[in-house]
PDB file of N, CA and C in Angstrom:
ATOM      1  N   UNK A   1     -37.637   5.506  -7.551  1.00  0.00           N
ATOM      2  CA  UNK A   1     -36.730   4.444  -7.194  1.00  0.00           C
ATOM      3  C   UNK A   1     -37.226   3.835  -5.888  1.00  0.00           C
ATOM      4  N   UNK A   2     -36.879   2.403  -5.926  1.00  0.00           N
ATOM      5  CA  UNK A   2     -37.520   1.814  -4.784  1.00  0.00           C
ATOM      6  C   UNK A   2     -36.338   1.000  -4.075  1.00  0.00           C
ATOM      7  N   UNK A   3     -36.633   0.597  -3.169  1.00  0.00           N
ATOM      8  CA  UNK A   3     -35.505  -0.497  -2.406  1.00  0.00           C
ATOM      9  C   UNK A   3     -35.363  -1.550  -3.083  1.00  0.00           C
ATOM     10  N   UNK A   4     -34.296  -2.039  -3.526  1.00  0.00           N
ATOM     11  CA  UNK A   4     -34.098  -3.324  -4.441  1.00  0.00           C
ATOM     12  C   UNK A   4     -33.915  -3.243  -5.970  1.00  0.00           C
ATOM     13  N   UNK A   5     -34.477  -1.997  -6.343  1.00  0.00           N
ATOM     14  CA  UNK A   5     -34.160  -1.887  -7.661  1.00  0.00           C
ATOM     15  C   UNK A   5     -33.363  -1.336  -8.334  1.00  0.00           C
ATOM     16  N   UNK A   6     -33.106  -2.203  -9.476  1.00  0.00           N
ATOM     17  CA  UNK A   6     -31.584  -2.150 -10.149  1.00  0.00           C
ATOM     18  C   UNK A   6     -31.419  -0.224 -10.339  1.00  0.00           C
ATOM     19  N   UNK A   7     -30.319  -0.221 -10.652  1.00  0.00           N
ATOM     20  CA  UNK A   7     -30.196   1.409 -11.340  1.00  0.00           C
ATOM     21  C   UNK A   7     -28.671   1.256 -11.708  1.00  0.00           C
ATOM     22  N   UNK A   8     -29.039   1.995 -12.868  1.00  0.00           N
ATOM     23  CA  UNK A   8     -27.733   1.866 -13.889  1.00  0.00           C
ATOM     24  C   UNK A   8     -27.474   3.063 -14.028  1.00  0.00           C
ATOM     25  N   UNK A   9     -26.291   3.833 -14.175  1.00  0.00           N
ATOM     26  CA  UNK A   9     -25.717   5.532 -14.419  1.00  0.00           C
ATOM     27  C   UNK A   9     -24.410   4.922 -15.283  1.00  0.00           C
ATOM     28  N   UNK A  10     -25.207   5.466 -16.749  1.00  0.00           N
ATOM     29  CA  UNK A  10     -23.954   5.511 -17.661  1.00  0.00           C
ATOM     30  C   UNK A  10     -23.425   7.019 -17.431  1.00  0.00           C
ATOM     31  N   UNK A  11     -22.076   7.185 -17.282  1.00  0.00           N
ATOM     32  CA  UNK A  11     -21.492   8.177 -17.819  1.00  0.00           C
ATOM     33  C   UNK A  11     -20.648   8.368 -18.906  1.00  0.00           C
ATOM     34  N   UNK A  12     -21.230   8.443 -19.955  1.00  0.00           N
ATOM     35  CA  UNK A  12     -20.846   8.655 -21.425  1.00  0.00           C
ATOM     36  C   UNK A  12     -19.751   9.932 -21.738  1.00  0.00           C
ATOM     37  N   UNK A  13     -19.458  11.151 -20.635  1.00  0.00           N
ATOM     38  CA  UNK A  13     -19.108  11.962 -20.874  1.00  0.00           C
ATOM     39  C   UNK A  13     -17.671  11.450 -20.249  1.00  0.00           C
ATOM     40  N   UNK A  14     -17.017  10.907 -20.025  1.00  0.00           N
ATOM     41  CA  UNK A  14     -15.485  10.129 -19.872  1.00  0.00           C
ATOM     42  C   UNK A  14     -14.627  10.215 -21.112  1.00  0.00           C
ATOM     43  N   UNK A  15     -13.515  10.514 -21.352  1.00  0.00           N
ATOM     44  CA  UNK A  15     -12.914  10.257 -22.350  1.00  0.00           C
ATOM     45  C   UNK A  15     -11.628   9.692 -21.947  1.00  0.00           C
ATOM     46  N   UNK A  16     -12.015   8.691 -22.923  1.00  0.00           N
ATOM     47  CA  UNK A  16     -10.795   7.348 -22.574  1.00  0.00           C
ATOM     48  C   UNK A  16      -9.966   7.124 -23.193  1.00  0.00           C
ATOM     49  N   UNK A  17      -9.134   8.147 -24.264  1.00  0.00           N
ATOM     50  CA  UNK A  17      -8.375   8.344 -24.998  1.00  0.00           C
ATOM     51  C   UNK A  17      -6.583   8.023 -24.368  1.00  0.00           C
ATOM     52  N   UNK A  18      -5.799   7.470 -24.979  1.00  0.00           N
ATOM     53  CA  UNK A  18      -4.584   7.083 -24.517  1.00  0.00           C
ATOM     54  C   UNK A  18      -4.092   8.761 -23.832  1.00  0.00           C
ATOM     55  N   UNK A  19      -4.393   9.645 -24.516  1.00  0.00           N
ATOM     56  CA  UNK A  19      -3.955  11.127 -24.532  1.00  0.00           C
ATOM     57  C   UNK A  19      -4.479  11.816 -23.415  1.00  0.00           C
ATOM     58  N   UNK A  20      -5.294  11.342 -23.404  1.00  0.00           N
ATOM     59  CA  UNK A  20      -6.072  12.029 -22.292  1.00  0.00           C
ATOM     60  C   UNK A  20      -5.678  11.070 -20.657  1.00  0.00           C
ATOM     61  N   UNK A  21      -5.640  10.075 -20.776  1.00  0.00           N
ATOM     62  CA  UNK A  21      -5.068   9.332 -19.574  1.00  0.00           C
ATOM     63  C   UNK A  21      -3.960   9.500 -19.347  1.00  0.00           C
ATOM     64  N   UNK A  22      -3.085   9.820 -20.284  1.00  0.00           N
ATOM     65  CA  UNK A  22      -1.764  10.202 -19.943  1.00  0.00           C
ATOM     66  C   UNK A  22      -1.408  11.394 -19.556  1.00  0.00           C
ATOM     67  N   UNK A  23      -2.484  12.395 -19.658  1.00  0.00           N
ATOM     68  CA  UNK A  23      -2.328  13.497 -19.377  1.00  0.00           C
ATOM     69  C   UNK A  23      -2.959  14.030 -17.778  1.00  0.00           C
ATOM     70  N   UNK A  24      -3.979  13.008 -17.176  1.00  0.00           N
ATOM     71  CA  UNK A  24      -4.403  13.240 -16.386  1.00  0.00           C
ATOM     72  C   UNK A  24      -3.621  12.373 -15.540  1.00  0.00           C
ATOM     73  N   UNK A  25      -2.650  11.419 -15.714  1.00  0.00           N
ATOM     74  CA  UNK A  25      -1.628  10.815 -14.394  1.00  0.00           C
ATOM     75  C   UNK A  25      -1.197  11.395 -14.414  1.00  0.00           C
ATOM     76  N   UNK A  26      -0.590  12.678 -15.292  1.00  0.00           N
ATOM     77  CA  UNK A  26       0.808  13.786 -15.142  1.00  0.00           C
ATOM     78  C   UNK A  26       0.371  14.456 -14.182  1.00  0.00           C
ATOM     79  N   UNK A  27      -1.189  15.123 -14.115  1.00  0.00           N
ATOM     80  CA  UNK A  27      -1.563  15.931 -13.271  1.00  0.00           C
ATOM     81  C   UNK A  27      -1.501  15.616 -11.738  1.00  0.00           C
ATOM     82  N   UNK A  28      -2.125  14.085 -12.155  1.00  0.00           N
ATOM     83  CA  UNK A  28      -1.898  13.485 -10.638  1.00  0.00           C
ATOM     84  C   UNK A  28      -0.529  13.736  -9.852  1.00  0.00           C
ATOM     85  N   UNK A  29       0.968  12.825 -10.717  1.00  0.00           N
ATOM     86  CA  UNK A  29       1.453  12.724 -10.255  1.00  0.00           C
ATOM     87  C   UNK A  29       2.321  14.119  -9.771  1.00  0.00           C
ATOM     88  N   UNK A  30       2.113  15.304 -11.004  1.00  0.00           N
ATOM     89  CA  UNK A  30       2.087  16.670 -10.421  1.00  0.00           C
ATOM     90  C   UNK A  30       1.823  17.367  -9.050  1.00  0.00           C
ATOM     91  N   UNK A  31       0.416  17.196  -8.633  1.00  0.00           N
ATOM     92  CA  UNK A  31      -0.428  17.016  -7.125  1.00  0.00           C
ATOM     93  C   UNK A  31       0.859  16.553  -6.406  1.00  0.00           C
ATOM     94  N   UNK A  32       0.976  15.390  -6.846  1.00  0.00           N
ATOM     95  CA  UNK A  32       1.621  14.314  -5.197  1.00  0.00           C
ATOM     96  C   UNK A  32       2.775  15.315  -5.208  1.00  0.00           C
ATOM     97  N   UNK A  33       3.449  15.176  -5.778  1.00  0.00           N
ATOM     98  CA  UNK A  33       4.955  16.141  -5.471  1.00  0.00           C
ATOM     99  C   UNK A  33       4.927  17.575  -4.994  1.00  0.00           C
ATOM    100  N   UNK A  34       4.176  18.091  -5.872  1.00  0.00           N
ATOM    101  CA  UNK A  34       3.436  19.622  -4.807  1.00  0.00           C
ATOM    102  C   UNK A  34       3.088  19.271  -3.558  1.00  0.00           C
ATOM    103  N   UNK A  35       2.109  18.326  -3.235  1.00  0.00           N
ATOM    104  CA  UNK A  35       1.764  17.835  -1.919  1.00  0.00           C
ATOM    105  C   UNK A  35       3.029  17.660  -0.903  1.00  0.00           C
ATOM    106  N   UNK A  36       4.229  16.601  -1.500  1.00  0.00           N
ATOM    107  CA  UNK A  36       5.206  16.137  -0.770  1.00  0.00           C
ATOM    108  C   UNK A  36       5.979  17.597  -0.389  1.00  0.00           C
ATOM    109  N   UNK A  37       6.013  18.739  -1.153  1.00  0.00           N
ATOM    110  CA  UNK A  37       6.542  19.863  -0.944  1.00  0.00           C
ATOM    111  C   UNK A  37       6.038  20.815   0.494  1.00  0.00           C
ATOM    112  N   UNK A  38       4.807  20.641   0.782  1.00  0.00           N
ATOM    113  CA  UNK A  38       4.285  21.029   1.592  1.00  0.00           C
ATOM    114  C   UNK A  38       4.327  20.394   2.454  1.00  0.00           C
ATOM    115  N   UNK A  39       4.255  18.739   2.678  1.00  0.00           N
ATOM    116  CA  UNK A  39       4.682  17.954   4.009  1.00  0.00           C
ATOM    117  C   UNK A  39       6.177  18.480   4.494  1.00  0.00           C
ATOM    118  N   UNK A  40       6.661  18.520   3.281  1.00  0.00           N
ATOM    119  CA  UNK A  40       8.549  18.791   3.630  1.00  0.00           C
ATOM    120  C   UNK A  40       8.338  20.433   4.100  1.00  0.00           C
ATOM    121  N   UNK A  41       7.915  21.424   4.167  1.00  0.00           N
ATOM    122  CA  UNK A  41       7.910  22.103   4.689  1.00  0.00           C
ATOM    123  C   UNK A  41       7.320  22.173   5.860  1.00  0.00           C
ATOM    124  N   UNK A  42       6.043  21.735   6.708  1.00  0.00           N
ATOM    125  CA  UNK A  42       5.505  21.403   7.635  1.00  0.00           C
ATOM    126  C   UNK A  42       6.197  21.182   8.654  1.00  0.00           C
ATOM    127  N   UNK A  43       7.194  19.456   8.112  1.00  0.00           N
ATOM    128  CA  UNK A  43       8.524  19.107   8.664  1.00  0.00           C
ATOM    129  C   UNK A  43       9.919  19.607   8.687  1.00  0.00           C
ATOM    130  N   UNK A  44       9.790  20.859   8.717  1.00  0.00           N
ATOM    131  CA  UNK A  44      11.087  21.938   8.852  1.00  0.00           C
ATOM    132  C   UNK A  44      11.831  21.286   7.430  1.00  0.00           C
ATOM    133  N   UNK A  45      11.798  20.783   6.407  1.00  0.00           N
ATOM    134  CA  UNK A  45      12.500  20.466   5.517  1.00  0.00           C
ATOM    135  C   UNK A  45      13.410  19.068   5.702  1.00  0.00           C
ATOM    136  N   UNK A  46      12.368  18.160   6.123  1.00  0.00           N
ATOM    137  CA  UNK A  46      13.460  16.871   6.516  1.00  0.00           C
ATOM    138  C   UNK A  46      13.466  15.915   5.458  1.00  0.00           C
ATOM    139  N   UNK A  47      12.156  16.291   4.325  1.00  0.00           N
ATOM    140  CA  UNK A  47      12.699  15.635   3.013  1.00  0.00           C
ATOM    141  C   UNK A  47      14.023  16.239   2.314  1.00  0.00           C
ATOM    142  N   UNK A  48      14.067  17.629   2.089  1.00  0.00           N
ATOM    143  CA  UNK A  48      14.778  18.239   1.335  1.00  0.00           C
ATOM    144  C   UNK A  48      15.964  17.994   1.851  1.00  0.00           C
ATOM    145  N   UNK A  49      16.159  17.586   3.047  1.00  0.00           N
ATOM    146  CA  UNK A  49      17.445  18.243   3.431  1.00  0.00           C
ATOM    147  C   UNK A  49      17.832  16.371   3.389  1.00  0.00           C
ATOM    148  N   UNK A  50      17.252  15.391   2.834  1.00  0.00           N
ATOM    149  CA  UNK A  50      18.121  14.495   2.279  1.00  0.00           C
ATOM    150  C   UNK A  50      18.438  14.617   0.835  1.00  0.00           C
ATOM    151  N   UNK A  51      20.006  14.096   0.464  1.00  0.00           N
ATOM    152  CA  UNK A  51      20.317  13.921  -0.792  1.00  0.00           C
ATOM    153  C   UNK A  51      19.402  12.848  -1.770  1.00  0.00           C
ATOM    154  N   UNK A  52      18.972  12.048  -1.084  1.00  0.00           N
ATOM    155  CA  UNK A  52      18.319  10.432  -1.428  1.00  0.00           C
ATOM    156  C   UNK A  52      17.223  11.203  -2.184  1.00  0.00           C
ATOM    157  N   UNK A  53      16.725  11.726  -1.528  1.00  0.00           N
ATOM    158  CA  UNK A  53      14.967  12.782  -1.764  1.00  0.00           C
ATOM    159  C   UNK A  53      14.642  13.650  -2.758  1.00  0.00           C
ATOM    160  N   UNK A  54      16.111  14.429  -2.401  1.00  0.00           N
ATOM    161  CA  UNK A  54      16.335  15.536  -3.444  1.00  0.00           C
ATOM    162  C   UNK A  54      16.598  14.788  -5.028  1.00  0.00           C
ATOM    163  N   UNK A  55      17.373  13.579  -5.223  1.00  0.00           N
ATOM    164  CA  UNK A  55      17.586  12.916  -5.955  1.00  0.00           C
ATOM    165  C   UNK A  55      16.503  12.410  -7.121  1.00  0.00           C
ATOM    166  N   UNK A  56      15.299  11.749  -6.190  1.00  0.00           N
ATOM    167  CA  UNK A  56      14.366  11.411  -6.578  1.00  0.00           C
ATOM    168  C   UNK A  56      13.463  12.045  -7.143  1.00  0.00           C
ATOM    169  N   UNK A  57      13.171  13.055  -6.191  1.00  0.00           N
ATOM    170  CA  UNK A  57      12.282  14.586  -6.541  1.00  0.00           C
ATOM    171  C   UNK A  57      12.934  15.086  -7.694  1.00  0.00           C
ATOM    172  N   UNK A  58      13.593  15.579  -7.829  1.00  0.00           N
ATOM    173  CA  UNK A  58      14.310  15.936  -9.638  1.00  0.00           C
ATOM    174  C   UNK A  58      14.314  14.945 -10.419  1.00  0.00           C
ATOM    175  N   UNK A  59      14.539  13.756 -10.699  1.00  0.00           N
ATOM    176  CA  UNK A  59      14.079  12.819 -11.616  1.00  0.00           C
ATOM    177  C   UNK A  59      12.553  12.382 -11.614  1.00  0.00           C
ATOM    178  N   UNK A  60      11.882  12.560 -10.708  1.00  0.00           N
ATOM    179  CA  UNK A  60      10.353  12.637 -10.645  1.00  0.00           C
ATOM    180  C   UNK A  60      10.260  13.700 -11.657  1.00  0.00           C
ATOM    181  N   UNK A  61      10.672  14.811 -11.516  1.00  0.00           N
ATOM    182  CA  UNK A  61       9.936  15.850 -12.169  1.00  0.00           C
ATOM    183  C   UNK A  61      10.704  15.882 -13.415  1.00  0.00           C
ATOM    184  N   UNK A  62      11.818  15.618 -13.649  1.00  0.00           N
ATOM    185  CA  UNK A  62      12.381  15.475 -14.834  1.00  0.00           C
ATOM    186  C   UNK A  62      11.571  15.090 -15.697  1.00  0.00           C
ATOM    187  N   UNK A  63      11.142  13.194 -15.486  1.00  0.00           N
ATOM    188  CA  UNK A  63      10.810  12.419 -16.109  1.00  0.00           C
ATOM    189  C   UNK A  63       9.326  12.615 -16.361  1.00  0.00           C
ATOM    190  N   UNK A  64       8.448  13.649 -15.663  1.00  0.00           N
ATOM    191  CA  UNK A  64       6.887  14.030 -16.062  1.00  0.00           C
ATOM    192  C   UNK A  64       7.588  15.272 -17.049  1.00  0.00           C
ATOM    193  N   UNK A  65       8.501  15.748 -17.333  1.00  0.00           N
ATOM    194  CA  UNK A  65       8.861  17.127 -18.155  1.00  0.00           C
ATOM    195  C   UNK A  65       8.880  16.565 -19.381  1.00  0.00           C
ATOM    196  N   UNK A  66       9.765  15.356 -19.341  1.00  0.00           N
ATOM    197  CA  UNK A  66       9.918  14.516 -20.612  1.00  0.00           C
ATOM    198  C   UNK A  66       8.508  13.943 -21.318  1.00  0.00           C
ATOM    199  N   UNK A  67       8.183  13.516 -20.577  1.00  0.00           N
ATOM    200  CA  UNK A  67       6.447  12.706 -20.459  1.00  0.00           C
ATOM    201  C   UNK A  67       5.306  13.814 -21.331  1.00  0.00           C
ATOM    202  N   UNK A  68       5.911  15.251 -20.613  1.00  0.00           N
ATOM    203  CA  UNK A  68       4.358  16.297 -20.942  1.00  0.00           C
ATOM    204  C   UNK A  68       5.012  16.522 -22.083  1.00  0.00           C
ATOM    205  N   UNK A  69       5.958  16.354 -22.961  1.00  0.00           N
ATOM    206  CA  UNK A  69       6.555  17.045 -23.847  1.00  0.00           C
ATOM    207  C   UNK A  69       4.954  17.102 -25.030  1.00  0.00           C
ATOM    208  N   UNK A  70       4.388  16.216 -25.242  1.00  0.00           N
ATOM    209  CA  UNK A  70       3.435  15.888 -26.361  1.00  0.00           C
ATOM    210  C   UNK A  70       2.258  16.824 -25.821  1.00  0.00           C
ATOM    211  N   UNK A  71       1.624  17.555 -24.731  1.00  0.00           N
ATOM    212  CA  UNK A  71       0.966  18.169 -24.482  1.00  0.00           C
ATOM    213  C   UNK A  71       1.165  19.960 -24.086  1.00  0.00           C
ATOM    214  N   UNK A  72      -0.290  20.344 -24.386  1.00  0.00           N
ATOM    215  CA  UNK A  72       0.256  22.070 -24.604  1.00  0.00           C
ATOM    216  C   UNK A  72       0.817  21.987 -22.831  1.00  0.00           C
ATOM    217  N   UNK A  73       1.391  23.433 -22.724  1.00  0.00           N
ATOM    218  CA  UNK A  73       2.072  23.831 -20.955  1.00  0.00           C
ATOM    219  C   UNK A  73       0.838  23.707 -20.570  1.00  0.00           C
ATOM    220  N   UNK A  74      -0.384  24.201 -20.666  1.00  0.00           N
ATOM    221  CA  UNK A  74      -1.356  24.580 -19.415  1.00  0.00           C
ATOM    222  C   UNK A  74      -2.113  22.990 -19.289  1.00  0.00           C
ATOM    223  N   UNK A  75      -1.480  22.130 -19.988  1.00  0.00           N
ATOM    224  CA  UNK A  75      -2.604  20.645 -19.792  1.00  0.00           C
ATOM    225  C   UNK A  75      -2.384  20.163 -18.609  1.00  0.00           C
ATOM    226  N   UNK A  76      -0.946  20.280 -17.963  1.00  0.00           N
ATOM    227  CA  UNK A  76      -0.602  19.317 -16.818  1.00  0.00           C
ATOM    228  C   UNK A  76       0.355  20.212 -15.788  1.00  0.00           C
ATOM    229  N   UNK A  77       0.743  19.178 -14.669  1.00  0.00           N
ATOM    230  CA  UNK A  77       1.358  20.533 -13.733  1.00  0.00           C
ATOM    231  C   UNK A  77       2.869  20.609 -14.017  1.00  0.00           C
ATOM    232  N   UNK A  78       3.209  19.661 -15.001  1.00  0.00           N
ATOM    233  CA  UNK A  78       5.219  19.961 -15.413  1.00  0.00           C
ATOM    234  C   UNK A  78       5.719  21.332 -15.982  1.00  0.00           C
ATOM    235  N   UNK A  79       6.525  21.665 -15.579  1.00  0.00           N
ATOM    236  CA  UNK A  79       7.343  22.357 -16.204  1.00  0.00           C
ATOM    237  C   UNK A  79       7.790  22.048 -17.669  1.00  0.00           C
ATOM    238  N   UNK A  80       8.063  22.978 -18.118  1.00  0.00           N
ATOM    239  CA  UNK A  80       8.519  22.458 -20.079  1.00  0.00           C
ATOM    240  C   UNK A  80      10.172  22.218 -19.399  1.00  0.00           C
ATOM    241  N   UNK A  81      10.383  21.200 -20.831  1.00  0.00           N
ATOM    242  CA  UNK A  81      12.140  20.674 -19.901  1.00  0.00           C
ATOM    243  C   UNK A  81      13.138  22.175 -20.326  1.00  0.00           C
ATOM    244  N   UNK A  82      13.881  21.656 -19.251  1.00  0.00           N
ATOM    245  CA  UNK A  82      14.877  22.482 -18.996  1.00  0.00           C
ATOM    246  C   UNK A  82      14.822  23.905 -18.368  1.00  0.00           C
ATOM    247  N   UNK A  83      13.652  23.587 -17.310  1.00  0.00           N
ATOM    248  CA  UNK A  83      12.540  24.766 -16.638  1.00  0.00           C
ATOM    249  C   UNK A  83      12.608  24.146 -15.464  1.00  0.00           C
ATOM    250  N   UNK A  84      12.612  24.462 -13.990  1.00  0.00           N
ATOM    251  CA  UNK A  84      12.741  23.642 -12.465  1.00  0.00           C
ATOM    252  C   UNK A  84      10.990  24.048 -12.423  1.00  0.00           C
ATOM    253  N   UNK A  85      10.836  22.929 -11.230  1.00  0.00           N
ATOM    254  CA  UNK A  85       9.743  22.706 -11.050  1.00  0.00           C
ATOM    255  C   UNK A  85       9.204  23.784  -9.469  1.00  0.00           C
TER     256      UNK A  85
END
């Protein structure tokens, strides 16, 4: 390879399946809320200890419980419904 010249990197090994994208935002959005769990602890619990938060955070996770229903338990980070997160 030289300075100036083109270079192309296919990555063919991607799968771009509706199933598979939907399964990897669950994970994501799994992460963030684990994450937010650990800021809220850091911060002596100043998320938790609003109602507004707590509110949200359970319908967050509700609504990925509902979401993972079509995938096995170990694909994503939800709980199966009617299981706390």
């Amino acid at each position: 390879m030289t300075p100036g010249e083109d270079v192309t990197l296919a990555l063919n090994y991607f799968d771009t399946t509706k199933r598979v994208i939907h399964c990897a935002f669950l994970n994501l959005a799994a992460i963030h809320l684990k994450l937010i769990d650990v800021f809220d602890a850091c911060f002596k619990d100043g998320l938790s200890s609003d109602g507004g938060w707590r509110l949200l955070k359970t319908t967050a996770w509700a609504i990925g419980g509902e979401l993972a229903v079509e995938f096995g338990p170990g694909d994503h980070g939800f709980p199966p419904p009617g299981q706390s997160a």
